[in-house]
C-alpha atoms as a PDB file:
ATOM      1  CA  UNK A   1     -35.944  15.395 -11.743  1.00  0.00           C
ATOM      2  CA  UNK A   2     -34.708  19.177 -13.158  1.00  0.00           C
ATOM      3  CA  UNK A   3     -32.190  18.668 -15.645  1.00  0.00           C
ATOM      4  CA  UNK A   4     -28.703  19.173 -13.529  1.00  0.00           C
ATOM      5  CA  UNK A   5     -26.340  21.418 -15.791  1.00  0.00           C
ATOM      6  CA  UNK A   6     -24.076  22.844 -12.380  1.00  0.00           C
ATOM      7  CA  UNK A   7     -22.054  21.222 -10.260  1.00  0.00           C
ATOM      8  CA  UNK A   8     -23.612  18.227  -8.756  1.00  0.00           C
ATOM      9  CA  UNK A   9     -22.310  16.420  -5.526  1.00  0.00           C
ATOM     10  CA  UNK A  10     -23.264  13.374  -4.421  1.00  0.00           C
ATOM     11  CA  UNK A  11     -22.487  11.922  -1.494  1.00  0.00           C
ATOM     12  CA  UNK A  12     -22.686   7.837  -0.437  1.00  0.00           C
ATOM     13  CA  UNK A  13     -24.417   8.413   2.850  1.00  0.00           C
ATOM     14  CA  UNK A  14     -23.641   5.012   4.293  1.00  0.00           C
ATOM     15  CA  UNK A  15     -20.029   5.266   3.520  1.00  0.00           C
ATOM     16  CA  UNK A  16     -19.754   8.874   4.783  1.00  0.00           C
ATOM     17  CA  UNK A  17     -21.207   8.117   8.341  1.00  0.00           C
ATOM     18  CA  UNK A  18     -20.096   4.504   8.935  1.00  0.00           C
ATOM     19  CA  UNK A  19     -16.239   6.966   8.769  1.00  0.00           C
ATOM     20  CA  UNK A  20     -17.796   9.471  10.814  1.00  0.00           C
ATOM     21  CA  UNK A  21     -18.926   6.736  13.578  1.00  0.00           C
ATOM     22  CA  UNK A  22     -15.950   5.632  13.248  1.00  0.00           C
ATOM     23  CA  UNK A  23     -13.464   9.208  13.251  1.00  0.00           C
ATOM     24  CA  UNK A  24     -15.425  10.774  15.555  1.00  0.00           C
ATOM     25  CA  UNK A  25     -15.090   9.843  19.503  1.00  0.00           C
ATOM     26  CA  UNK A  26     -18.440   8.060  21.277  1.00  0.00           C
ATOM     27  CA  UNK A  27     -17.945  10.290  23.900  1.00  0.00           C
ATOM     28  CA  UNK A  28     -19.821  13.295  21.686  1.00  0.00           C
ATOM     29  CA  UNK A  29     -23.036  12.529  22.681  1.00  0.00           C
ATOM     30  CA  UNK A  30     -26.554  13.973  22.927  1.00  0.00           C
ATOM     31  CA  UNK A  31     -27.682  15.605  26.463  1.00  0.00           C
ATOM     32  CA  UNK A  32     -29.308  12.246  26.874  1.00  0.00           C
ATOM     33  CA  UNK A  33     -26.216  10.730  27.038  1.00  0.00           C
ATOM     34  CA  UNK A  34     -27.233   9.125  23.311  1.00  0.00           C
ATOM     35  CA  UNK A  35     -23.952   9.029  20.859  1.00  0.00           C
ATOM     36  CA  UNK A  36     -24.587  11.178  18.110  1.00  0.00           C
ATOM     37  CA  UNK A  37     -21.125  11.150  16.507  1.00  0.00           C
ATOM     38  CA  UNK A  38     -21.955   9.880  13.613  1.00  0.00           C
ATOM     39  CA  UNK A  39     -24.221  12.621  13.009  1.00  0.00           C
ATOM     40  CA  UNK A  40     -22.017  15.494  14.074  1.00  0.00           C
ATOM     41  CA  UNK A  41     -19.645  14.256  12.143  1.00  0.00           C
ATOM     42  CA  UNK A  42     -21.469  13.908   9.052  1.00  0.00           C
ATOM     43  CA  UNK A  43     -22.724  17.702   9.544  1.00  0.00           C
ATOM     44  CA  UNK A  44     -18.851  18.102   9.919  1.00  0.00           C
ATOM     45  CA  UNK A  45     -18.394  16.450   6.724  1.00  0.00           C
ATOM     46  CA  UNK A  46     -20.736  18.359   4.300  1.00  0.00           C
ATOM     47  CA  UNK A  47     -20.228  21.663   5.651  1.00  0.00           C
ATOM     48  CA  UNK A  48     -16.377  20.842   4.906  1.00  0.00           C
ATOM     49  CA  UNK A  49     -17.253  19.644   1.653  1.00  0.00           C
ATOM     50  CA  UNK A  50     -20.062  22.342   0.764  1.00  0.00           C
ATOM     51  CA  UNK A  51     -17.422  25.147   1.874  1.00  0.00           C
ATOM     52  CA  UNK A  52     -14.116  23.859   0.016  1.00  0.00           C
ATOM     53  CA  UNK A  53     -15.963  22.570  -3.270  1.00  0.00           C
ATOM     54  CA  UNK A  54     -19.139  25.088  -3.640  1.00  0.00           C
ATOM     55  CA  UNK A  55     -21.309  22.689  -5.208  1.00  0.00           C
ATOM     56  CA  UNK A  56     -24.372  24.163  -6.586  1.00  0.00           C
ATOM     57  CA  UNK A  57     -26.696  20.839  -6.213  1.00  0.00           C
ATOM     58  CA  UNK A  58     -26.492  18.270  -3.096  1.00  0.00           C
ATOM     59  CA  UNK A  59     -28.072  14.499  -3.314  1.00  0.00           C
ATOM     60  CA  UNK A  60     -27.378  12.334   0.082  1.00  0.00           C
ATOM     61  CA  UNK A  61     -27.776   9.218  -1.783  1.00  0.00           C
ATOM     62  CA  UNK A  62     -29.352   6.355   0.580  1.00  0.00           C
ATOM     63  CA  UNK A  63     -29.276   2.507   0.365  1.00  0.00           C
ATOM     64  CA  UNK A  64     -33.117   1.046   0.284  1.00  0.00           C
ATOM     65  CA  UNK A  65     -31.331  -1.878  -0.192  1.00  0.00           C
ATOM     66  CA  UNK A  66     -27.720  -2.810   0.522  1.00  0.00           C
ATOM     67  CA  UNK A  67     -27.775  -6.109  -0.726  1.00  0.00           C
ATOM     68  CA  UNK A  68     -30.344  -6.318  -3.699  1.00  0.00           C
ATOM     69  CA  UNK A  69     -31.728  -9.777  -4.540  1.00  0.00           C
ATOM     70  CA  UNK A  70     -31.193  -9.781  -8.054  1.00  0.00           C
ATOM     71  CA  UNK A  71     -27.385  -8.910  -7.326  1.00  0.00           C
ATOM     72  CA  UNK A  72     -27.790 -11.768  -4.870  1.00  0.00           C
ATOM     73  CA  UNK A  73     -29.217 -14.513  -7.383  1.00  0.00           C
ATOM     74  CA  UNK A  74     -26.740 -13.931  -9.537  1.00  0.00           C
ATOM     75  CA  UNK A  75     -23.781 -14.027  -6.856  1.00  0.00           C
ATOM     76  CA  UNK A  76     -25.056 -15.658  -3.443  1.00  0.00           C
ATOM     77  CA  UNK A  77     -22.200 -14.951  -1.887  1.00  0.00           C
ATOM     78  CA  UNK A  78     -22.395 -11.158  -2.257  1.00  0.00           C
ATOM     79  CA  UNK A  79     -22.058  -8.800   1.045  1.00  0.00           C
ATOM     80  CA  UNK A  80     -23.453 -12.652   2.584  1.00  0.00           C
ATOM     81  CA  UNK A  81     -20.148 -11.983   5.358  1.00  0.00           C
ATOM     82  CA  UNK A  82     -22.514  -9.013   6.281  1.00  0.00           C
ATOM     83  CA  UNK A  83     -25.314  -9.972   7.124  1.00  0.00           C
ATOM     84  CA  UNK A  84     -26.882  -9.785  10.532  1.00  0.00           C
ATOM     85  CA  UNK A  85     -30.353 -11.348   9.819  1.00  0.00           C
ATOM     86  CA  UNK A  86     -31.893 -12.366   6.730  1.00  0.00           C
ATOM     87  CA  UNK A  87     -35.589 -11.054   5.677  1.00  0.00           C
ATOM     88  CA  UNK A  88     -37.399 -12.973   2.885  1.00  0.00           C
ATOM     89  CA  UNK A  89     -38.431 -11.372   0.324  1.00  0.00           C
ATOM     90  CA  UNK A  90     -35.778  -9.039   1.840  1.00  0.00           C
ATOM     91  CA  UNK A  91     -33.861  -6.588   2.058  1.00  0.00           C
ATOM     92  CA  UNK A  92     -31.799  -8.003   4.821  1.00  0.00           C
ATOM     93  CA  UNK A  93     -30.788  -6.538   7.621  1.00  0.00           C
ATOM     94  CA  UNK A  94     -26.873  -5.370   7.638  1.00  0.00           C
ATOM     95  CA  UNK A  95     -24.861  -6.301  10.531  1.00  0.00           C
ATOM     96  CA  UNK A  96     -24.279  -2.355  11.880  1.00  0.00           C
ATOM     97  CA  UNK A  97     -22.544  -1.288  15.407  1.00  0.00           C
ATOM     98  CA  UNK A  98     -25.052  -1.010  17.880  1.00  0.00           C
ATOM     99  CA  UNK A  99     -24.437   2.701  19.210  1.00  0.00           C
ATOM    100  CA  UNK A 100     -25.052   3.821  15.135  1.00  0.00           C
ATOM    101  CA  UNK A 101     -28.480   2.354  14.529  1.00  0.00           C
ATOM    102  CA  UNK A 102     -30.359   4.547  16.177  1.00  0.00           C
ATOM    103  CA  UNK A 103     -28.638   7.701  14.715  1.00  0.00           C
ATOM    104  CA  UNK A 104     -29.162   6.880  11.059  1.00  0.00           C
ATOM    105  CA  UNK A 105     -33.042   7.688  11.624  1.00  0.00           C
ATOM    106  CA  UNK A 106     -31.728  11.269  13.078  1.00  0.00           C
ATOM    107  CA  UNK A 107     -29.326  11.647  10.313  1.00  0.00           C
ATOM    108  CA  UNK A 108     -32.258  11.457   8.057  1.00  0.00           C
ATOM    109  CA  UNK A 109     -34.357  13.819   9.787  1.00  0.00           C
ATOM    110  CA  UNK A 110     -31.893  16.474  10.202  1.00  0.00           C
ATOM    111  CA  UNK A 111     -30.975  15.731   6.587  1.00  0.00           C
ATOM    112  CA  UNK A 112     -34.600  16.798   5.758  1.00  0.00           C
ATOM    113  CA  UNK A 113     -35.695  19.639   8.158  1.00  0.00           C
ATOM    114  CA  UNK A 114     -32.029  21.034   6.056  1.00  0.00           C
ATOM    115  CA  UNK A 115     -34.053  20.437   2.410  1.00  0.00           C
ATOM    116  CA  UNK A 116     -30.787  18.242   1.328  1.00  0.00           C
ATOM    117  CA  UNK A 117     -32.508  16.397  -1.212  1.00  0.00           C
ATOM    118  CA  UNK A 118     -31.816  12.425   0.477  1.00  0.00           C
ATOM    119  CA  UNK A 119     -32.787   9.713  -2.586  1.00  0.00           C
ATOM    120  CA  UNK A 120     -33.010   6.077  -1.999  1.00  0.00           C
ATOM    121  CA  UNK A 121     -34.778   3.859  -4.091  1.00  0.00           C
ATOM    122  CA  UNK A 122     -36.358   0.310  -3.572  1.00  0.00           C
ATOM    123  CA  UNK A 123     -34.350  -2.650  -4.720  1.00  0.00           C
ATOM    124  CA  UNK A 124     -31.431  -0.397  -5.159  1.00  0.00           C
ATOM    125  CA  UNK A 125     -28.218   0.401  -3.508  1.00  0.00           C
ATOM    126  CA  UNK A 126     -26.799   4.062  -3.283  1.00  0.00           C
ATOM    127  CA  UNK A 127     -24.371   3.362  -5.991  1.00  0.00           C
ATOM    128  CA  UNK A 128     -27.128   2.572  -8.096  1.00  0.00           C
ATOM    129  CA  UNK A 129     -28.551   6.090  -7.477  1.00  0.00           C
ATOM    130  CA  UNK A 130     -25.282   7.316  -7.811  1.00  0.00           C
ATOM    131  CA  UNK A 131     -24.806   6.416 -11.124  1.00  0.00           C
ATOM    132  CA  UNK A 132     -28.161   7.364 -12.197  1.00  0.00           C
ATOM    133  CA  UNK A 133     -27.823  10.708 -11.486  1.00  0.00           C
ATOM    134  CA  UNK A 134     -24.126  10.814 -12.744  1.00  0.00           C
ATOM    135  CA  UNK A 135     -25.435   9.545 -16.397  1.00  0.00           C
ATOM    136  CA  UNK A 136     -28.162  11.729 -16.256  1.00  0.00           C
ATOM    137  CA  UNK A 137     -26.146  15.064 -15.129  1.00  0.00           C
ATOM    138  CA  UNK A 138     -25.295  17.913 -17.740  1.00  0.00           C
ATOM    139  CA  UNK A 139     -22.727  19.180 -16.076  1.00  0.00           C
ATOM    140  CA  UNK A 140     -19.721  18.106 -13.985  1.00  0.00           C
ATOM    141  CA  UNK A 141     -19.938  15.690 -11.000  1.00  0.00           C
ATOM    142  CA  UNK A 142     -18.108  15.186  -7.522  1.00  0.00           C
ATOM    143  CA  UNK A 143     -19.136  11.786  -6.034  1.00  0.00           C
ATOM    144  CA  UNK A 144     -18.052  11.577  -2.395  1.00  0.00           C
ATOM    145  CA  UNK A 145     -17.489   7.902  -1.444  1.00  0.00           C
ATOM    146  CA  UNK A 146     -15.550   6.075   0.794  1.00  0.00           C
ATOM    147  CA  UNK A 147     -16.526   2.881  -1.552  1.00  0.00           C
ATOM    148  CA  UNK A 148     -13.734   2.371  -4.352  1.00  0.00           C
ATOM    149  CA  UNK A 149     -16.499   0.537  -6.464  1.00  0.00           C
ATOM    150  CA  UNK A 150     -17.533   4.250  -8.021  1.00  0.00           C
ATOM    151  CA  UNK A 151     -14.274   4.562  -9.371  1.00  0.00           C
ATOM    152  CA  UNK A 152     -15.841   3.253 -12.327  1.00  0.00           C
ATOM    153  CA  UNK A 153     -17.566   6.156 -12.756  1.00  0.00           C
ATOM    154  CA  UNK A 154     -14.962   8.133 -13.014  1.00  0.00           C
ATOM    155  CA  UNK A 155     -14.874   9.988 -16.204  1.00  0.00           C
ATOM    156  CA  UNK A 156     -12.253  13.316 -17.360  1.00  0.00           C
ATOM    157  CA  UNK A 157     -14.745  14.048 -20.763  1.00  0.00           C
ATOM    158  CA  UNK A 158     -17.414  14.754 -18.384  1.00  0.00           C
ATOM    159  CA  UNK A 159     -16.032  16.036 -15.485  1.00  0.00           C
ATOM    160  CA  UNK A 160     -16.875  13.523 -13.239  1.00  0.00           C
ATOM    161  CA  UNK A 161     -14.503  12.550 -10.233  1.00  0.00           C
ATOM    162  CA  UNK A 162     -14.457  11.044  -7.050  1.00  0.00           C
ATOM    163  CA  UNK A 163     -13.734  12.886  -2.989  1.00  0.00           C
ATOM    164  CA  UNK A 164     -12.369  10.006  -1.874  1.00  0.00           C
ATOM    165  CA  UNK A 165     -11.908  10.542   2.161  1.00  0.00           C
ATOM    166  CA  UNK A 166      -7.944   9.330   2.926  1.00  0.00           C
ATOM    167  CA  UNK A 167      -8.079   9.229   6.740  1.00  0.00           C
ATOM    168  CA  UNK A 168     -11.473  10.051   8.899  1.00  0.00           C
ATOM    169  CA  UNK A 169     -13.665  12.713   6.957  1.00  0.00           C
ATOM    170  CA  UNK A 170     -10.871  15.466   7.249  1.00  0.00           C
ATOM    171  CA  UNK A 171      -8.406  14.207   4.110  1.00  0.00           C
ATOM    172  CA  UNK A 172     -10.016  13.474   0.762  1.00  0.00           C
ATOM    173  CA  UNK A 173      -7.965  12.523  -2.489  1.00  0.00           C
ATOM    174  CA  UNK A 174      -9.670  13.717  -5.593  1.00  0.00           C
ATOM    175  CA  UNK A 175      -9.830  11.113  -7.812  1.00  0.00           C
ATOM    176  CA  UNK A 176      -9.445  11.276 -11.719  1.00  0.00           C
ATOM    177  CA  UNK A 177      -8.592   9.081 -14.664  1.00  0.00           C
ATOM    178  CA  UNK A 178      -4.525  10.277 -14.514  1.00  0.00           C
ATOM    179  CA  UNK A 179      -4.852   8.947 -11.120  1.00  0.00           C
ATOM    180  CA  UNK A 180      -6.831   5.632 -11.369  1.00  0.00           C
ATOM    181  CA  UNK A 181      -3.940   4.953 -14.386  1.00  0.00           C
ATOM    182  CA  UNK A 182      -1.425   5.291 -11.939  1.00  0.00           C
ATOM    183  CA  UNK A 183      -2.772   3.691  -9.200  1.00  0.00           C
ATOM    184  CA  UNK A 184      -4.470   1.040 -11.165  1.00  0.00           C
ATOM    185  CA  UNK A 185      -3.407   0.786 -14.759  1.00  0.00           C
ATOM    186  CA  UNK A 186      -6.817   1.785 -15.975  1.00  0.00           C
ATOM    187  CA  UNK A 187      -9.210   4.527 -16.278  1.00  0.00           C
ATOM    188  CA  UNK A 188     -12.790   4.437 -15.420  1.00  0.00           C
ATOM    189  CA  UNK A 189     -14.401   2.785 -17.523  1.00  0.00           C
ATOM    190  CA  UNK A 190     -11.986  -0.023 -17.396  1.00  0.00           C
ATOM    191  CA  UNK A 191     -12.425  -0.275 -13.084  1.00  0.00           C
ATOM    192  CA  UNK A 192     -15.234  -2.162 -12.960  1.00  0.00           C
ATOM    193  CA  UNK A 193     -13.431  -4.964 -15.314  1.00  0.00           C
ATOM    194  CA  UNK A 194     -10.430  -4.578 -12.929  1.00  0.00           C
ATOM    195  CA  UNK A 195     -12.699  -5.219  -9.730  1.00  0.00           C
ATOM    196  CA  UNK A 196     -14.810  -8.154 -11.558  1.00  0.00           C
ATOM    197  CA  UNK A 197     -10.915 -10.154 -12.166  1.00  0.00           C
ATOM    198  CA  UNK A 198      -9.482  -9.045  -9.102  1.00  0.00           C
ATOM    199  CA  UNK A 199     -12.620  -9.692  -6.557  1.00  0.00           C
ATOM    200  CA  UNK A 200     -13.018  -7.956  -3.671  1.00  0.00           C
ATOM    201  CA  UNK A 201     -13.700  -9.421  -0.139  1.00  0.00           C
ATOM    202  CA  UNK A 202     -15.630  -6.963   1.538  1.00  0.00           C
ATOM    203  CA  UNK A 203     -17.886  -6.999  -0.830  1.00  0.00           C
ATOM    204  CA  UNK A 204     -18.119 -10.759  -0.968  1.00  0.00           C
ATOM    205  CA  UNK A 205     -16.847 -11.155  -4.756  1.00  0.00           C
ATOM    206  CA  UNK A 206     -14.848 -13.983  -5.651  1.00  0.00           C
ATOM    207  CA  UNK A 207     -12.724 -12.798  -8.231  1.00  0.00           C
ATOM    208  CA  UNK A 208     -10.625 -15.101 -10.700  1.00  0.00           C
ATOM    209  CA  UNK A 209      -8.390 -17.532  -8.773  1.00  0.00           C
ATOM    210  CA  UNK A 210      -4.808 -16.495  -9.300  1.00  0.00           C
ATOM    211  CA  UNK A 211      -5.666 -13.291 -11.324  1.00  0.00           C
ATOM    212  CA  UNK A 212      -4.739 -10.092  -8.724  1.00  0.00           C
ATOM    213  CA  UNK A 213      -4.531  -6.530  -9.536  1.00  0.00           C
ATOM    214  CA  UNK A 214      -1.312  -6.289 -11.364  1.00  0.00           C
ATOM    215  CA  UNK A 215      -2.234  -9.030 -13.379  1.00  0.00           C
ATOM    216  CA  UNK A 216      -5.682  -7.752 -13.831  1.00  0.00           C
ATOM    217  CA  UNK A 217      -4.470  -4.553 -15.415  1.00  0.00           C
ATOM    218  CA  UNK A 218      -2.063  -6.335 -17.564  1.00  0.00           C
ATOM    219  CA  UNK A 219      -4.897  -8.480 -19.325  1.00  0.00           C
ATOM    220  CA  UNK A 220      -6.728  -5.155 -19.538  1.00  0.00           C
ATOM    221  CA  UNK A 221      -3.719  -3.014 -21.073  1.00  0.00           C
ATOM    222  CA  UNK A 222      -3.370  -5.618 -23.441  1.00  0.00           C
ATOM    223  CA  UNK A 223      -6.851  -7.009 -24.788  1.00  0.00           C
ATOM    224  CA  UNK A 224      -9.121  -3.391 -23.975  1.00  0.00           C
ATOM    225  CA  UNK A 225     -11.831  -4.909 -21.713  1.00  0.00           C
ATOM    226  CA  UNK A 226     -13.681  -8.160 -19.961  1.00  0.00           C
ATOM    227  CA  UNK A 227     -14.744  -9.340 -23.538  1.00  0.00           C
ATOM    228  CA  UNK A 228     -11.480  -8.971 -24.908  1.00  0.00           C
ATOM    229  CA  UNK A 229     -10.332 -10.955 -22.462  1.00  0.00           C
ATOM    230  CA  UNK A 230     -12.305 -13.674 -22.832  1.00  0.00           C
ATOM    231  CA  UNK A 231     -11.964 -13.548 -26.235  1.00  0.00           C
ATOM    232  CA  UNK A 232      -8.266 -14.232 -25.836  1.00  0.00           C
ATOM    233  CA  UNK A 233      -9.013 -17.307 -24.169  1.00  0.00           C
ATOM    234  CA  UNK A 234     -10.563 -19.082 -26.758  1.00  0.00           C
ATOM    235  CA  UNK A 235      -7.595 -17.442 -29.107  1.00  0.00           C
ATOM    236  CA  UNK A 236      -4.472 -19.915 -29.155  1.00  0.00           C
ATOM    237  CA  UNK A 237      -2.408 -17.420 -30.486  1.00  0.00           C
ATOM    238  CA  UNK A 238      -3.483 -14.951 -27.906  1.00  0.00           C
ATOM    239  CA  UNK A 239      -0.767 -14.048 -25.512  1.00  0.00           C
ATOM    240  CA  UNK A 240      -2.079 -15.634 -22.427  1.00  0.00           C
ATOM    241  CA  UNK A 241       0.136 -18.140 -20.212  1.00  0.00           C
ATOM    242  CA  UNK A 242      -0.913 -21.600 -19.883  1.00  0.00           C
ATOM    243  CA  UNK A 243      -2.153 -20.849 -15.994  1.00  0.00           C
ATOM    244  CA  UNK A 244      -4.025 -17.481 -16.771  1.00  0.00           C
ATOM    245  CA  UNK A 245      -5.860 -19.674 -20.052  1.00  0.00           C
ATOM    246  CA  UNK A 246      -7.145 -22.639 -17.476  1.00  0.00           C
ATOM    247  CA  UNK A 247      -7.982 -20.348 -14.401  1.00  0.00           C
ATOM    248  CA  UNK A 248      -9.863 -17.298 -16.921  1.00  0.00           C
ATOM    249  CA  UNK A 249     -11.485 -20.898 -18.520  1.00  0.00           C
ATOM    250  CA  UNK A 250     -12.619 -22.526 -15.063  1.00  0.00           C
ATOM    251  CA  UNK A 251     -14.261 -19.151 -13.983  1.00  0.00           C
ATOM    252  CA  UNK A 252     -16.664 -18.507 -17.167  1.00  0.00           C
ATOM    253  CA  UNK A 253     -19.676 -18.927 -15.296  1.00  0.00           C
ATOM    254  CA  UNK A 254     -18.657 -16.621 -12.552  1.00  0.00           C
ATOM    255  CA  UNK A 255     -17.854 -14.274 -15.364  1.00  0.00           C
ATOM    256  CA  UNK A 256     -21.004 -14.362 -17.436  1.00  0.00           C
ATOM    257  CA  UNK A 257     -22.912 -13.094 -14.116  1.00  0.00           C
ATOM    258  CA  UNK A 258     -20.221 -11.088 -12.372  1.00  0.00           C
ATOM    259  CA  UNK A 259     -20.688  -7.656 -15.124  1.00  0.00           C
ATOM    260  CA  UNK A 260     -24.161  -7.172 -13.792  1.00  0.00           C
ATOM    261  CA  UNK A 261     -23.656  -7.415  -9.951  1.00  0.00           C
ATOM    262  CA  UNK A 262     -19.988  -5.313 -10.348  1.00  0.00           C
ATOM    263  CA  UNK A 263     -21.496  -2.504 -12.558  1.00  0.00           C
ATOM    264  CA  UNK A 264     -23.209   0.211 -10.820  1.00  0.00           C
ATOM    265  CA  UNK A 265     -26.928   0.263 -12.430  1.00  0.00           C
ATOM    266  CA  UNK A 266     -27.728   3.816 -14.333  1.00  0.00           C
ATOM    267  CA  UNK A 267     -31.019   3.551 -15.447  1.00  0.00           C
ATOM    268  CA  UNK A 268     -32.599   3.571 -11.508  1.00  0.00           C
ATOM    269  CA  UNK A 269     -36.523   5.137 -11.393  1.00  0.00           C
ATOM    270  CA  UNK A 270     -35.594   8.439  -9.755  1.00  0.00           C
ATOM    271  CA  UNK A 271     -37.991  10.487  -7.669  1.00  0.00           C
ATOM    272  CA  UNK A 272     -38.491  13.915  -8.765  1.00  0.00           C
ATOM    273  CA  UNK A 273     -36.320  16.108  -6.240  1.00  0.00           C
ATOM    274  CA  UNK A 274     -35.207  19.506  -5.681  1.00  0.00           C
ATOM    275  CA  UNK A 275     -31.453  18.788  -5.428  1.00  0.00           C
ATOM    276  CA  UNK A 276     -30.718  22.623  -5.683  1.00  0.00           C
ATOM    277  CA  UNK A 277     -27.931  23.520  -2.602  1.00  0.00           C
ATOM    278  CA  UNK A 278     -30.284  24.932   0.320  1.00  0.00           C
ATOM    279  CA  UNK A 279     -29.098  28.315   1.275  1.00  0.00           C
ATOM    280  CA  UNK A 280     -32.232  28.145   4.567  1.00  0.00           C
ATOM    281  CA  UNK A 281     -33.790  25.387   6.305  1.00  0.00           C
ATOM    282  CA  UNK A 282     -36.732  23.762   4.728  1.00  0.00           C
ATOM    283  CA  UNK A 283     -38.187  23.189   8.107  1.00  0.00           C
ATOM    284  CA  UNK A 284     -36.074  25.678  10.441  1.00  0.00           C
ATOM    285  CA  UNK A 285     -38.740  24.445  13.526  1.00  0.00           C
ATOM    286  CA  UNK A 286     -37.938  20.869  12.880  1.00  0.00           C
ATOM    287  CA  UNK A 287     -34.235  21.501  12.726  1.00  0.00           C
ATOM    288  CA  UNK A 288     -34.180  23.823  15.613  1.00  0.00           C
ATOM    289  CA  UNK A 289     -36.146  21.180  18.073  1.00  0.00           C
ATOM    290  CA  UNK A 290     -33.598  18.422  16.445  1.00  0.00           C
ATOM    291  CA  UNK A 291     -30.494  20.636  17.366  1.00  0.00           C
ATOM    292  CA  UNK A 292     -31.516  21.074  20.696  1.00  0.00           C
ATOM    293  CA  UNK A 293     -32.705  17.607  21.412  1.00  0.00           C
ATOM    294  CA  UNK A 294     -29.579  16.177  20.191  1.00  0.00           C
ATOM    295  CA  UNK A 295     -26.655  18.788  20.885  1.00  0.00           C
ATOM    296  CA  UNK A 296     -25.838  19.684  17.497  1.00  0.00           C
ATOM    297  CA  UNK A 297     -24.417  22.185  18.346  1.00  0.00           C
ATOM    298  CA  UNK A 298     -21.994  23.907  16.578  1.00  0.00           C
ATOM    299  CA  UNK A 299     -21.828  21.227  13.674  1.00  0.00           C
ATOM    300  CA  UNK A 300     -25.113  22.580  13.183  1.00  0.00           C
ATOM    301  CA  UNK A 301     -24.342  25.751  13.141  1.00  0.00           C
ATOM    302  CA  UNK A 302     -21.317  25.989  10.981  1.00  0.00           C
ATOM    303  CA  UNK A 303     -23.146  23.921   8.289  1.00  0.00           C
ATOM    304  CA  UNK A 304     -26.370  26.619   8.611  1.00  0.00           C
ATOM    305  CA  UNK A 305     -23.363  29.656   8.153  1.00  0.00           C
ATOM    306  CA  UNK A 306     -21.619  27.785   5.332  1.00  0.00           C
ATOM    307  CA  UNK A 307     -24.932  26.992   3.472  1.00  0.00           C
ATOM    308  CA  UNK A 308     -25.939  30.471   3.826  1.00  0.00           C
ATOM    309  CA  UNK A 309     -23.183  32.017   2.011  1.00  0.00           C
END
């Protein structure tokens, strides 16, 4: 990969079109009579986001694996609630509506014939790739996610925030460390601690019994980070209650594993890419027969004008 020293983007592909499936009507479908709303409205969605935030390099950043087995080993019960059918070795297959399976291969395509670098790699989720590039950029980063998991990412001394879409893929609240503190008591660096304590069901992560998100924050403010906290627990003087001591206590062993399933990996094998903004097509056949065989449309061709300028 070219050293990145502009403005990166990157955007968590999943997350982007599972909203646009879901903001965008069925009824906008191909001349077929296929629904391709998820992929207008993902076209929508970066021409929105290419024309309000000018980014200079674009990664779609792909899930090869949603549910990686090593996250899986260490916490079985992670994304399980999501799973339609299991694969051994894996990955497994994710429980998805059925009208947006078959446009995630035309999402690709399109993505493609564009030249919008698309990077997934093998035992990885996106947020994996995510952070990988975000540790290995120069210069700032916008990370567009609908996934609150990245807001450990989130970093002011580098420049990196997160688009985080509000309602649909029209409303995004940009996401720094003044507002994680408000919202949440910590920056980001101190997120992925919060999420570990707190668990989070969608995801499949236990948490500590008894500990929420207020609370969570609280043992954070006051002991710095995970190890502090657990620190504190073999501390009698430490200013723990009696409850918060036992449950913190009974949940060591989800604890000792939890760090490396919760924290986005940032040492992923990246392909070399071009993630330089397109201004043309790469393939402007391809993408011409895909317009037309799909109805793209004018999300097409606003995104073509837009990455143009």
């Amino acid at each position: 990969m070219r050293s990145v020293t502009r403005r990166l983007m990157l955007l968590d592909t999943a997350s982007l079109y599972f909203r646009a499936y879901y903001g965008v009507p069925d009824s906008v479908r191909a001349p077929d009579g296929t629904p391709v709303n998820a992929v207008r409205g993902l076209l929508e969605f970066i021409e929105r986001l290419v024309r309000d935030h000018r980014p200079d390099d674009l990664v779609a950043c792909m899930d090869a694996d949603w549910r990686p087995h090593w996250r899986v080993e260490l916490i079985p019960t992670y994304k399980a609630h999501r799973v339609a059918e299991a694969h051994e070795p894996g990955p497994d297959e994710e429980e998805v509506p059925d009208t947006l399976t078959p446009q995630v291969p035309v999402i690709e395509e399109v993505l493609d014939a564009l030249g919008i670098a698309r990077v997934g790699v093998a035992r990885y989720e996106a947020d994996d790739v995510i952070g990988t590039f975000t540790a290995r950029a120069e210069g700032p980063v916008d990370i567009v996610t609908g996934d609150r998991d990245l807001y450990q990412l989130v970093d002011d001394a580098r420049g990196v925030r997160v688009l985080y879409p509000l309602k649909g893929v029209g409303t995004l609240r940009l996401t720094d460390e003044a507002v994680l503190r408000e919202k949440y008591g910590v920056d980001g660096r101190g997120y992925a601690d919060l999420a570990l304590l707190r668990g989070d069901p969608s995801d499949g992560l236990p948490g500590v019994p008894g500990i929420g998100e207020k609370t969570a924050a609280k043992l954070l403010a006051e002991f710095g980070d995970l190890a502090g906290i657990m620190a504190a627990v073999d501390d009698p003087a430490a200013k723990l209650t009696p409850a918060q001591r036992k449950r913190l206590d009974e949940a060591r062993a989800y604890v000792s594993v939890a760090p490396e399933v919760v924290r986005v990996a940032r040492d992923v094998p990246l392909p070399d890419v071009d993630t330089a903004l397109p201004r043309t097509p790469r393939d402007p056949a391809a993408l011409e027969a895909l317009g037309d065989r799909w109805g793209l449309g004018g999300s097409l061709r606003r995104l073509l004008s837009t990455l143009a300028v």
